[in-house]
PDB file of N, CA and C in Angstrom:
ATOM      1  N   UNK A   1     136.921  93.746  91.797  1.00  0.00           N
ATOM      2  CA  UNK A   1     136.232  92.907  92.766  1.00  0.00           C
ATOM      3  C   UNK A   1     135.859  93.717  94.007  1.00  0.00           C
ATOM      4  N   UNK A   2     136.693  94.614  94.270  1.00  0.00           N
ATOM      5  CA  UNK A   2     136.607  95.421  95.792  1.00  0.00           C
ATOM      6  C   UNK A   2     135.543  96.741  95.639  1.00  0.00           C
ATOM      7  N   UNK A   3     135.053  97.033  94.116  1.00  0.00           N
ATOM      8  CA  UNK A   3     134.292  97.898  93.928  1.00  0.00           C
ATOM      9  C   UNK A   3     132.607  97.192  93.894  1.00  0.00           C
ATOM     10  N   UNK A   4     132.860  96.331  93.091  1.00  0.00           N
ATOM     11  CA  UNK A   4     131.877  95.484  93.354  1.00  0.00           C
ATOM     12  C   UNK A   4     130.818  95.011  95.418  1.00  0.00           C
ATOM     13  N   UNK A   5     131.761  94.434  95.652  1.00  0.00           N
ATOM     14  CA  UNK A   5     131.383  94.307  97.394  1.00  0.00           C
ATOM     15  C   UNK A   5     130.903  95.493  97.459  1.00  0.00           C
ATOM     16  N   UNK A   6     131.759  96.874  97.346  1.00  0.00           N
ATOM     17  CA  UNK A   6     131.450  98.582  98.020  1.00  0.00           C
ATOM     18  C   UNK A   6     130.283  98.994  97.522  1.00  0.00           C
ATOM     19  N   UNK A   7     129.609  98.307  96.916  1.00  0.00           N
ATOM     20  CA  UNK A   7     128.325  99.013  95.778  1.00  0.00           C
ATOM     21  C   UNK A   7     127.401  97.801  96.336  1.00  0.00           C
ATOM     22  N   UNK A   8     127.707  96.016  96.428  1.00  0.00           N
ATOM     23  CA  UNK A   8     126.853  95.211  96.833  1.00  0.00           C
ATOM     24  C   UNK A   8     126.586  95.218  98.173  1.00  0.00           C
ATOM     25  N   UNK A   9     127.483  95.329  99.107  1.00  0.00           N
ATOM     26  CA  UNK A   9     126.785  95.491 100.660  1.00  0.00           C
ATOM     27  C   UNK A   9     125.874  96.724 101.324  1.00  0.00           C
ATOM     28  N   UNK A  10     126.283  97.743 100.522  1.00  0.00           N
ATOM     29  CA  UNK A  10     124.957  98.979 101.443  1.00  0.00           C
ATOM     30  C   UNK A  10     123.609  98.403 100.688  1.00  0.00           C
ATOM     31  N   UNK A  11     123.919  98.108  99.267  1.00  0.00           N
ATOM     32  CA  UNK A  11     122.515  97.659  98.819  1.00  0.00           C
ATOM     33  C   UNK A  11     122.075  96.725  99.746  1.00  0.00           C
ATOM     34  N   UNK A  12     122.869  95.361  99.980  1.00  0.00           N
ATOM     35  CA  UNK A  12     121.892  94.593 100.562  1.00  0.00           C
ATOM     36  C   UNK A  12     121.474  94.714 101.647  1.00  0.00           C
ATOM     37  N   UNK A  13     122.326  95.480 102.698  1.00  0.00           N
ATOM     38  CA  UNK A  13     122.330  95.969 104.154  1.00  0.00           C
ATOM     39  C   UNK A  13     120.586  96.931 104.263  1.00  0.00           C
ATOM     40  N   UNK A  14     120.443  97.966 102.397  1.00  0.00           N
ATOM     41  CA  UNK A  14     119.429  98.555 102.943  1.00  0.00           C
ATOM     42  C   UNK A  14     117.594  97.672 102.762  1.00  0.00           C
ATOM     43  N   UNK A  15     118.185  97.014 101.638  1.00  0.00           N
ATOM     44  CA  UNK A  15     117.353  95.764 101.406  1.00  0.00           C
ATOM     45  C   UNK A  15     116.727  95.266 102.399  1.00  0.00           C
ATOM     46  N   UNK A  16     117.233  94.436 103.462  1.00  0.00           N
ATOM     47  CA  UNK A  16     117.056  93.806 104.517  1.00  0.00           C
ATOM     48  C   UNK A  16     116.837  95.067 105.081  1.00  0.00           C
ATOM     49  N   UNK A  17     117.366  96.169 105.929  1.00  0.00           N
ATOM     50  CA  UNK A  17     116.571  96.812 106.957  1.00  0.00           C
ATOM     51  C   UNK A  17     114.964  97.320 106.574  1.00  0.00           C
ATOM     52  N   UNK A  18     114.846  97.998 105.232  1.00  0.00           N
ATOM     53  CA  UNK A  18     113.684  98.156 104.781  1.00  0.00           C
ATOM     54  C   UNK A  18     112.379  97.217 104.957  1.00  0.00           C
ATOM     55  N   UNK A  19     113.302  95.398 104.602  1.00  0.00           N
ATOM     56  CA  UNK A  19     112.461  94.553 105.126  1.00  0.00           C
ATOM     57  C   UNK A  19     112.069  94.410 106.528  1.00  0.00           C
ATOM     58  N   UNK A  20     112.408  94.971 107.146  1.00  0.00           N
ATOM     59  CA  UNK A  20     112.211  94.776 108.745  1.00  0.00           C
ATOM     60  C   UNK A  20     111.596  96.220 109.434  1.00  0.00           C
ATOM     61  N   UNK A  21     110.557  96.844 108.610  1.00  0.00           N
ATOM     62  CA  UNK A  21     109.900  98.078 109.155  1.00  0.00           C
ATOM     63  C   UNK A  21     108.393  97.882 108.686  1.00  0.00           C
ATOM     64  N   UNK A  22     108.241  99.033 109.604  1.00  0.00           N
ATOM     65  CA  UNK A  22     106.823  98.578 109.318  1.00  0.00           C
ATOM     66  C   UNK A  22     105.888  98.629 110.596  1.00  0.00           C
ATOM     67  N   UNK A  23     104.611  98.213 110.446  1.00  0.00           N
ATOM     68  CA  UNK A  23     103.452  98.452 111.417  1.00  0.00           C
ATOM     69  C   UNK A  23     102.634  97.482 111.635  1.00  0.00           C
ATOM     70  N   UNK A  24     102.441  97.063 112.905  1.00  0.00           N
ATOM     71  CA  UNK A  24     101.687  95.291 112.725  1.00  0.00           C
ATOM     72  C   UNK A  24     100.604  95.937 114.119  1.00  0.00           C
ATOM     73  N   UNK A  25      99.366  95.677 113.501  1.00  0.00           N
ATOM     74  CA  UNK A  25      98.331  95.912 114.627  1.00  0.00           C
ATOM     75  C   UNK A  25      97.831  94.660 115.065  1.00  0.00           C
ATOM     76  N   UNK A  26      97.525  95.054 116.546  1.00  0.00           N
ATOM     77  CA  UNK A  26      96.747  93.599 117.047  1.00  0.00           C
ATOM     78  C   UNK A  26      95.434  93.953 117.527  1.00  0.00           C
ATOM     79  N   UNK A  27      94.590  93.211 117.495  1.00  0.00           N
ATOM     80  CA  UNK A  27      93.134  93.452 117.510  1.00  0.00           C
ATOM     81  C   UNK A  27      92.815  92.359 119.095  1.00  0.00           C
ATOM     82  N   UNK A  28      94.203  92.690 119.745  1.00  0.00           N
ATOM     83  CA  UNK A  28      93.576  91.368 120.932  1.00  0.00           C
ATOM     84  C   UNK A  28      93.015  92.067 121.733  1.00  0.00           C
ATOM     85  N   UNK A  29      92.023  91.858 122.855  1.00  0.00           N
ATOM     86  CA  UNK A  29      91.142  92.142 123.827  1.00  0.00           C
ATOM     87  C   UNK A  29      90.210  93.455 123.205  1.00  0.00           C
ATOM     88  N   UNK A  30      89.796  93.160 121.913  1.00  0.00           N
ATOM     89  CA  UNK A  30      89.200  94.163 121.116  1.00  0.00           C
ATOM     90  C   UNK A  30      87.827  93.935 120.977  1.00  0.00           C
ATOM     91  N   UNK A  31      87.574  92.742 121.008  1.00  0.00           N
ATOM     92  CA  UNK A  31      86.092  91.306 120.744  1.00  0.00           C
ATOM     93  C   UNK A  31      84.881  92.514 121.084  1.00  0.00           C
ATOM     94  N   UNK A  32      84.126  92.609 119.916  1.00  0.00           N
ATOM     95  CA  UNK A  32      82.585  93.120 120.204  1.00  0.00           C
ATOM     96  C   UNK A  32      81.907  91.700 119.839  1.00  0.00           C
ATOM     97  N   UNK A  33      80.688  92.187 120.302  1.00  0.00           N
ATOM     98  CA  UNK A  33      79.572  90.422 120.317  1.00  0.00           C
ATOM     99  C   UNK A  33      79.352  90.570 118.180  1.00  0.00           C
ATOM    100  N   UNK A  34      78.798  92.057 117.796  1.00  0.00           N
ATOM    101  CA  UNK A  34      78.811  91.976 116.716  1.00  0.00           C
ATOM    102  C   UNK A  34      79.029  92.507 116.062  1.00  0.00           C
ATOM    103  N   UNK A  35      80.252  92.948 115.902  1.00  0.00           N
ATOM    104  CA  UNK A  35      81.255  93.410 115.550  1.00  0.00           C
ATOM    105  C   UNK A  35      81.814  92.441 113.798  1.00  0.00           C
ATOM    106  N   UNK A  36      81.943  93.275 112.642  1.00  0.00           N
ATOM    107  CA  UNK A  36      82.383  93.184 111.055  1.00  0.00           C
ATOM    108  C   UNK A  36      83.123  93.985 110.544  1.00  0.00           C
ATOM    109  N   UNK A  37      83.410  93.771 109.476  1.00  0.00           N
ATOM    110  CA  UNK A  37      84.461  94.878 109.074  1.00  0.00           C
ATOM    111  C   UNK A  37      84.040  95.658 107.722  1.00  0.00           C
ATOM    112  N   UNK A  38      84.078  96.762 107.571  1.00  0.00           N
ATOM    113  CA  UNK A  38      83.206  97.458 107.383  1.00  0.00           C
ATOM    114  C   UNK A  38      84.079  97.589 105.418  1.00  0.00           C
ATOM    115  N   UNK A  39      83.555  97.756 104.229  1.00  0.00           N
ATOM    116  CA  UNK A  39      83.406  97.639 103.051  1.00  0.00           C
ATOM    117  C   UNK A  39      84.243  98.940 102.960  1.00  0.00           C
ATOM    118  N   UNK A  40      85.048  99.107 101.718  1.00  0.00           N
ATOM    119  CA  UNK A  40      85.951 100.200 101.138  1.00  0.00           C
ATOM    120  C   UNK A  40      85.159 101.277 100.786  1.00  0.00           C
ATOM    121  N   UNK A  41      83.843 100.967 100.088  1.00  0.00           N
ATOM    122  CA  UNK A  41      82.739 102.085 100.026  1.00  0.00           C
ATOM    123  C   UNK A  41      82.126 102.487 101.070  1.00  0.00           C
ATOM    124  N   UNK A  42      81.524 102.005 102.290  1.00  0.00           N
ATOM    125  CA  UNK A  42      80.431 102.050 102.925  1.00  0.00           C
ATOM    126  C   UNK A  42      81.285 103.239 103.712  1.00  0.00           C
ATOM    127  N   UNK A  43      79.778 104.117 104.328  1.00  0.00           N
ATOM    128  CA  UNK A  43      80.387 105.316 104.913  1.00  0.00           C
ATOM    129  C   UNK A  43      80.400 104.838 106.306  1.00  0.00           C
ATOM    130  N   UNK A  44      81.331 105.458 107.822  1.00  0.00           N
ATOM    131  CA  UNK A  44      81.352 105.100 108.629  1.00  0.00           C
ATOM    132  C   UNK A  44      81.257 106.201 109.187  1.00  0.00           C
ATOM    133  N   UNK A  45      80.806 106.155 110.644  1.00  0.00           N
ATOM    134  CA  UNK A  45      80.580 107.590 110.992  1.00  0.00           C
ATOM    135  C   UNK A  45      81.991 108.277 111.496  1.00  0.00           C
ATOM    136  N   UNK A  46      82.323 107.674 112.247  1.00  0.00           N
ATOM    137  CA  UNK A  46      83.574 107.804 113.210  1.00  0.00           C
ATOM    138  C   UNK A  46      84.918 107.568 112.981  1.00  0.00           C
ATOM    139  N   UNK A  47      85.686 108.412 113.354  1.00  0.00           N
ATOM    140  CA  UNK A  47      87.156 108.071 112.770  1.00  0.00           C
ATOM    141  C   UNK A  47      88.437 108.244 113.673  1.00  0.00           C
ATOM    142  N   UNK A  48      89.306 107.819 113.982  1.00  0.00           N
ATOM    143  CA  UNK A  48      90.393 107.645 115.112  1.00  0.00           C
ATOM    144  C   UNK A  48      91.506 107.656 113.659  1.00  0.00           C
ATOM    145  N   UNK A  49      92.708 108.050 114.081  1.00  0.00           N
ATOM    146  CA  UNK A  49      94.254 107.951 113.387  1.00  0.00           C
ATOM    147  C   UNK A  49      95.229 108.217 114.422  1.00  0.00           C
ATOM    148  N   UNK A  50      95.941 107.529 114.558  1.00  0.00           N
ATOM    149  CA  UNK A  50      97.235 107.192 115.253  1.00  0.00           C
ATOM    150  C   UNK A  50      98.579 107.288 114.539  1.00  0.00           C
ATOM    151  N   UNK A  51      99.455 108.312 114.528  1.00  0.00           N
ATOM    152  CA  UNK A  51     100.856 107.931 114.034  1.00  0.00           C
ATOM    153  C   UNK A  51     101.684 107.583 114.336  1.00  0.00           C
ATOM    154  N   UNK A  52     102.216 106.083 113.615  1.00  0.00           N
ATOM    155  CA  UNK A  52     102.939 105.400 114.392  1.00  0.00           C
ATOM    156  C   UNK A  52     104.545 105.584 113.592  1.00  0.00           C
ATOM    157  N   UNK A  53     105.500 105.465 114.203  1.00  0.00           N
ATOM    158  CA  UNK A  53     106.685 106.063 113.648  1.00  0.00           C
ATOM    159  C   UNK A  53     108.093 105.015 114.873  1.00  0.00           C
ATOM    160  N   UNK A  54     109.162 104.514 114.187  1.00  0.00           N
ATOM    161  CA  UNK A  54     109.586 104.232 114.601  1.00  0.00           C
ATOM    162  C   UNK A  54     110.810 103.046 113.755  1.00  0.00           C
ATOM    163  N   UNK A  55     111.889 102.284 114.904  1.00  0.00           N
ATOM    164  CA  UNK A  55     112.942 101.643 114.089  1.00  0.00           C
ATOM    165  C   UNK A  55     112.267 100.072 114.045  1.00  0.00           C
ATOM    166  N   UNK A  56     112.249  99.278 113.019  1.00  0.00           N
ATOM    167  CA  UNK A  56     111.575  97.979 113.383  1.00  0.00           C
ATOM    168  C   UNK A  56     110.147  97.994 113.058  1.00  0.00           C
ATOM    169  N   UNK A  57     109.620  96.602 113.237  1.00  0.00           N
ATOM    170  CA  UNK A  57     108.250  96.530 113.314  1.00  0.00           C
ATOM    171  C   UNK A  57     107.392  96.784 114.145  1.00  0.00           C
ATOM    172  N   UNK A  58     106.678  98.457 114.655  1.00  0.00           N
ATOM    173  CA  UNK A  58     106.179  98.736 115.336  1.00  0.00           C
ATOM    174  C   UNK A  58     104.837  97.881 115.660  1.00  0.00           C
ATOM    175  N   UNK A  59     104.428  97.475 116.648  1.00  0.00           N
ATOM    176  CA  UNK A  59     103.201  96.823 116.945  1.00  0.00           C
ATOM    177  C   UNK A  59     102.629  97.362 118.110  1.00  0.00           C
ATOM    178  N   UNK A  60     101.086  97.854 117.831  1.00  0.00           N
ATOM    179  CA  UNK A  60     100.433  98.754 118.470  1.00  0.00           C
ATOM    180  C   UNK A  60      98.674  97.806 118.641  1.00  0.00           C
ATOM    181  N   UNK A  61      98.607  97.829 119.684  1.00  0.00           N
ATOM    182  CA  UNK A  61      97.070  97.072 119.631  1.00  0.00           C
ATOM    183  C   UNK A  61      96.178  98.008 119.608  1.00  0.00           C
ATOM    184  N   UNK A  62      94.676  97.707 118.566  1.00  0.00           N
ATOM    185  CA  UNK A  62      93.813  98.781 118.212  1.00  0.00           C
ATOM    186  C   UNK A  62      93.171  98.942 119.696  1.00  0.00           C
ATOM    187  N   UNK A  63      92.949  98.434 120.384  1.00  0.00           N
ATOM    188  CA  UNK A  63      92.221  98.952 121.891  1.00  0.00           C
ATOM    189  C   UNK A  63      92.858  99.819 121.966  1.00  0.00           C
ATOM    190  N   UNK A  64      94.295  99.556 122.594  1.00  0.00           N
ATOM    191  CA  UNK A  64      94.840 101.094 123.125  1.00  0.00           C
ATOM    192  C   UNK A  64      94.569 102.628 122.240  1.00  0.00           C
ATOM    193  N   UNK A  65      94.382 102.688 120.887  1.00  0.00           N
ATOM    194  CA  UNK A  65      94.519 103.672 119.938  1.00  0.00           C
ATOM    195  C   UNK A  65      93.023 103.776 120.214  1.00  0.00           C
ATOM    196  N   UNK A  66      92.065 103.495 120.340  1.00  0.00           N
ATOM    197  CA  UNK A  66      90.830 103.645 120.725  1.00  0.00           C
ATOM    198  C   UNK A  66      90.551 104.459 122.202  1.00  0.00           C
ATOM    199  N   UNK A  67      91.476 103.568 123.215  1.00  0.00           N
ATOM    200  CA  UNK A  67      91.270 103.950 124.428  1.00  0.00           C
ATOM    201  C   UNK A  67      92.221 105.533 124.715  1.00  0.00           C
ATOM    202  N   UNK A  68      92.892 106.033 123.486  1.00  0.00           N
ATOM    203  CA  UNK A  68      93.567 107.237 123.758  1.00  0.00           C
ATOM    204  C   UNK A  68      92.564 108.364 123.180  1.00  0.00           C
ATOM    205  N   UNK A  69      91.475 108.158 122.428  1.00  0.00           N
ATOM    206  CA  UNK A  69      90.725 108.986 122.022  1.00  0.00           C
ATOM    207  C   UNK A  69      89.221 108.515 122.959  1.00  0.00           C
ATOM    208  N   UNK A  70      88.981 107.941 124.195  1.00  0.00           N
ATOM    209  CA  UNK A  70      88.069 107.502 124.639  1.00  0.00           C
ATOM    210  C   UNK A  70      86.914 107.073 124.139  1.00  0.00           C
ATOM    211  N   UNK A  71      87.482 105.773 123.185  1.00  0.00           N
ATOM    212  CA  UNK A  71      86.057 105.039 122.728  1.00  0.00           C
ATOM    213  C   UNK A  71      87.034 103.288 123.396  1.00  0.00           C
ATOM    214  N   UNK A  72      85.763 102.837 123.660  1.00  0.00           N
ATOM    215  CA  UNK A  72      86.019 101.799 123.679  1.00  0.00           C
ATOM    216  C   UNK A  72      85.678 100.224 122.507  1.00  0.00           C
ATOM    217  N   UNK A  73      86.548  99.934 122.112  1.00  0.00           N
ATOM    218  CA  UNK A  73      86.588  98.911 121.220  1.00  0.00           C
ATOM    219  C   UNK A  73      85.600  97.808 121.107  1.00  0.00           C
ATOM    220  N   UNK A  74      85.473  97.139 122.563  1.00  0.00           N
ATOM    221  CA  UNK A  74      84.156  96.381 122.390  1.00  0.00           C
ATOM    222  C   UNK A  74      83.025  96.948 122.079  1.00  0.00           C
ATOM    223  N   UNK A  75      82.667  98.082 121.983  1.00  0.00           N
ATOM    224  CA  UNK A  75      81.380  99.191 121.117  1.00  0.00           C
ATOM    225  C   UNK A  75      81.171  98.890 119.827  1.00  0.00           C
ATOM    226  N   UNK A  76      82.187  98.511 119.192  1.00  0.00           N
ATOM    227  CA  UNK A  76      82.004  98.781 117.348  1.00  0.00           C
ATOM    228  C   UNK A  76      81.502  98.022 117.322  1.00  0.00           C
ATOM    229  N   UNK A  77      80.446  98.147 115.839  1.00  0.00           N
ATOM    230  CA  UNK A  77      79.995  97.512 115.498  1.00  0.00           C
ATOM    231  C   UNK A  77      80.331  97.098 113.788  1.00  0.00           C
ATOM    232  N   UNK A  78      81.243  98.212 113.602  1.00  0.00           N
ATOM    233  CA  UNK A  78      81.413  98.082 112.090  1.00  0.00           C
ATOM    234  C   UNK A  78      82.654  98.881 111.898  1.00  0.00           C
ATOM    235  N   UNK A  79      84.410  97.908 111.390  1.00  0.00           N
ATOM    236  CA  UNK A  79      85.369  99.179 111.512  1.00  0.00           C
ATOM    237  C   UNK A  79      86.511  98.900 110.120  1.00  0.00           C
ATOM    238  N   UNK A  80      87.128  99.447 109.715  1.00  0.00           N
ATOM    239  CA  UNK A  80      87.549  99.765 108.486  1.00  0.00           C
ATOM    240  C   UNK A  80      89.445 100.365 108.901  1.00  0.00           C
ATOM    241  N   UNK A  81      90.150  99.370 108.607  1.00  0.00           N
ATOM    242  CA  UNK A  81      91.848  99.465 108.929  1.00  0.00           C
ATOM    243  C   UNK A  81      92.147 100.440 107.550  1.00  0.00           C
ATOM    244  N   UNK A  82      92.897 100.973 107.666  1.00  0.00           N
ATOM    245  CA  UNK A  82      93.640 101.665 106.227  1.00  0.00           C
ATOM    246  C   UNK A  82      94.437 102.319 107.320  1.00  0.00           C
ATOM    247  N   UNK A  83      96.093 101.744 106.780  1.00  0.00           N
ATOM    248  CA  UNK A  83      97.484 102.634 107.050  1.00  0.00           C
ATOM    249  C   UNK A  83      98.137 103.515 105.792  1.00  0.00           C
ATOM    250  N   UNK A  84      98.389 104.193 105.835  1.00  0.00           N
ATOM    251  CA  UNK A  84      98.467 105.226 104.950  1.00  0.00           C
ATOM    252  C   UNK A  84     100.008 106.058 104.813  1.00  0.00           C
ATOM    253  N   UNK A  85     101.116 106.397 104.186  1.00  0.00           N
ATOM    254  CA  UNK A  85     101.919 107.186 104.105  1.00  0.00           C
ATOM    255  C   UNK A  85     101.741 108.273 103.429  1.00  0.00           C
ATOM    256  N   UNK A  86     101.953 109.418 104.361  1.00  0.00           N
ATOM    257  CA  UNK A  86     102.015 110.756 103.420  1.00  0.00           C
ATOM    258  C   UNK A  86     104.030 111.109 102.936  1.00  0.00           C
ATOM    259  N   UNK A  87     103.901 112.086 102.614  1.00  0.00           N
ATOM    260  CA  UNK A  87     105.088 112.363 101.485  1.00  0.00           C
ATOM    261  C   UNK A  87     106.213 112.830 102.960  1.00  0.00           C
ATOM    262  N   UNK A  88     105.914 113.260 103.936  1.00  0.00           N
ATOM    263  CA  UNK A  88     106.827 113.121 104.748  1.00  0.00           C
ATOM    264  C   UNK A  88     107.211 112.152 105.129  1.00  0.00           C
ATOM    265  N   UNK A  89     106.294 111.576 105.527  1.00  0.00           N
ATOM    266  CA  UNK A  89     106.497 109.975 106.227  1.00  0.00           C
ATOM    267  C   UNK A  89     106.998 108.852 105.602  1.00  0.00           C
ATOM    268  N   UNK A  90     106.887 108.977 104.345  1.00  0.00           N
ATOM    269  CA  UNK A  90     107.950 108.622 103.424  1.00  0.00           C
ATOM    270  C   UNK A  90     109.453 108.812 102.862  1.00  0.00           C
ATOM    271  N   UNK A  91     109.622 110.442 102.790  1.00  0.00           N
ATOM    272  CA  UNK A  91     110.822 110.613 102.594  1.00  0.00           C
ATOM    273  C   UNK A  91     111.628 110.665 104.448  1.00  0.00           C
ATOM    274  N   UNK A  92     110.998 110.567 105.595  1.00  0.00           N
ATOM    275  CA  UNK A  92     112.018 110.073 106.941  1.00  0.00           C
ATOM    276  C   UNK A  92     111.611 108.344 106.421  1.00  0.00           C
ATOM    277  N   UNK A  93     110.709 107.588 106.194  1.00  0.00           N
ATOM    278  CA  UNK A  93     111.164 106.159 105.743  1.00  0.00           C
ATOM    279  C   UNK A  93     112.313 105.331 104.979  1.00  0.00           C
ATOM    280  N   UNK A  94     113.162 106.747 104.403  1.00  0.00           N
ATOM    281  CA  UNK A  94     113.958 106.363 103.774  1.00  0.00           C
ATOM    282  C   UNK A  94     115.233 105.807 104.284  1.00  0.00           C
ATOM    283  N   UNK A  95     115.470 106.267 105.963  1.00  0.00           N
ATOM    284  CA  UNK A  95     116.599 106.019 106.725  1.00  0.00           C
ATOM    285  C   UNK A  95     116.553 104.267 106.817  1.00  0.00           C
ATOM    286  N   UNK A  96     117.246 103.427 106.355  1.00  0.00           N
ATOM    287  CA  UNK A  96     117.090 101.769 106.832  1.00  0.00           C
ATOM    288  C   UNK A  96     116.948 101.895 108.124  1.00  0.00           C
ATOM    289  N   UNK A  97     115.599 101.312 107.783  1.00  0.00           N
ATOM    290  CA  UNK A  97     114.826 100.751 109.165  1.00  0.00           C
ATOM    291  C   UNK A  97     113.789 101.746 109.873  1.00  0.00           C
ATOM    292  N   UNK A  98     113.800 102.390 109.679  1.00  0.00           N
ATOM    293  CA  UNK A  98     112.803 103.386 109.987  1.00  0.00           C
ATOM    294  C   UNK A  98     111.678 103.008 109.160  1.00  0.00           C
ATOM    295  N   UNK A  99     110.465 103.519 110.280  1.00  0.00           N
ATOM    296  CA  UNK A  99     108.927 103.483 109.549  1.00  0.00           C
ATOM    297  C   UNK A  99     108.035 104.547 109.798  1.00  0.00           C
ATOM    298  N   UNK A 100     107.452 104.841 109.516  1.00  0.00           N
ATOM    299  CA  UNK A 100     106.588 105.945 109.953  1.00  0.00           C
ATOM    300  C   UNK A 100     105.426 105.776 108.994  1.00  0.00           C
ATOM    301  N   UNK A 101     103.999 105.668 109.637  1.00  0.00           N
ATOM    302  CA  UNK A 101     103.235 105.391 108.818  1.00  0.00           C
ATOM    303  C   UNK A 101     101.563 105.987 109.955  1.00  0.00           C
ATOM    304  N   UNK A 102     100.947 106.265 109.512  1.00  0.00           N
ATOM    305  CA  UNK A 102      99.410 107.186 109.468  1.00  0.00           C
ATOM    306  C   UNK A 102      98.395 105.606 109.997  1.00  0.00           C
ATOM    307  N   UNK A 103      97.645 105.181 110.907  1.00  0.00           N
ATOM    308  CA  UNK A 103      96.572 104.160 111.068  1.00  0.00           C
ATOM    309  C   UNK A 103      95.546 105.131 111.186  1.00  0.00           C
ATOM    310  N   UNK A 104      94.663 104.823 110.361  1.00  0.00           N
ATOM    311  CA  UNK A 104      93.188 105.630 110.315  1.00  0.00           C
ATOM    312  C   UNK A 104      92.133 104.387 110.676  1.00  0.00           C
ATOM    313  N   UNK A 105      91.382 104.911 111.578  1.00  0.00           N
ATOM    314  CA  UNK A 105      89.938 103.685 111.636  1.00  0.00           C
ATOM    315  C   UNK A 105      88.758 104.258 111.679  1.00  0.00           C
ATOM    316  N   UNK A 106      88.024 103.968 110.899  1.00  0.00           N
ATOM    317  CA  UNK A 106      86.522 104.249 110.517  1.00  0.00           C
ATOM    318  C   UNK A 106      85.985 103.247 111.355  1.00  0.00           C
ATOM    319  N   UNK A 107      84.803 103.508 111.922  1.00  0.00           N
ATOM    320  CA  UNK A 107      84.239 103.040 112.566  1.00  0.00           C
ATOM    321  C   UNK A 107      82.549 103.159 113.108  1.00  0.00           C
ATOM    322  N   UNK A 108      81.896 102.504 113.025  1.00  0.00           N
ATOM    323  CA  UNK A 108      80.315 102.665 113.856  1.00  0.00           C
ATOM    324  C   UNK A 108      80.379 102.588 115.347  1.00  0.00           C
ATOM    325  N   UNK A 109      79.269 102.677 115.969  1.00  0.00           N
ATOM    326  CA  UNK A 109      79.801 102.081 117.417  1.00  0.00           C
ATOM    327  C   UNK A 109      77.880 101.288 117.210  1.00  0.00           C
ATOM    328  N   UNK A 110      77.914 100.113 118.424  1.00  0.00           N
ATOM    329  CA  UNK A 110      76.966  99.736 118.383  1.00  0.00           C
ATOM    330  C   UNK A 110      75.608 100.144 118.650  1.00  0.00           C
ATOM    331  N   UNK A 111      75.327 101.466 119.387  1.00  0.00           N
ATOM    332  CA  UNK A 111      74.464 102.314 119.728  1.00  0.00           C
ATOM    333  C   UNK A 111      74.086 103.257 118.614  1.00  0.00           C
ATOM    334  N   UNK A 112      74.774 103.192 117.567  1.00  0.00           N
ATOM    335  CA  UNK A 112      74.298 103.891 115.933  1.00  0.00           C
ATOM    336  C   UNK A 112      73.373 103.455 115.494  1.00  0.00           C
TER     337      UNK A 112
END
């Protein structure tokens, strides 16, 4: 019975922290007038990536990741989310609770 628990609690302990990582973007004070989101094929000119890394559900709003490479967000006119893990960022994901993960954005701006 006591081997059992010693083998069932790190599992579930890593279960649950795994569930609680991760990357949540917010798109608030981002609003272009005509502004869409841009197709898995279609080419975009422009591209921004941000790595976000951390314990928990990191949440990062796309303005700011825009405003660190000096574009501004209300510009787009056409933009494309894909988060991405490479093979590092995966094997440090392995610690419970840790995340580390790649935001890439394709993007037009409205003057294209």
């Amino acid at each position: 019975m006591k081997f059992t628990r010693f083998i069932f609690l790190p599992l579930l302990l890593l279960v649950a922290s795994c569930a609680s990582s991760g990357v949540k973007l917010n798109s608030q004070f981002c609003g272009s007038r005509s502004g869409v989101w841009g197709n898995s094929e279609e080419k975009l000119q422009y591209q921004v990536s941000k790595n976000i890394s951390g314990f928990g559900i990191e949440e990062r709003r796309i303005r700011d990741i825009f405003k660190q490479r000096s574009y501004d967000c209300r510009m787009v006119s056409k933009m494309r989310v894909t988060i991405k893990q490479g093979f590092f960022e995966a094997l440090i994901s392995l610690i419970p609770g840790y995340s580390s993960n790649t935001v890439i954005i394709d993007f037009n701006l409205e003057d294209s």
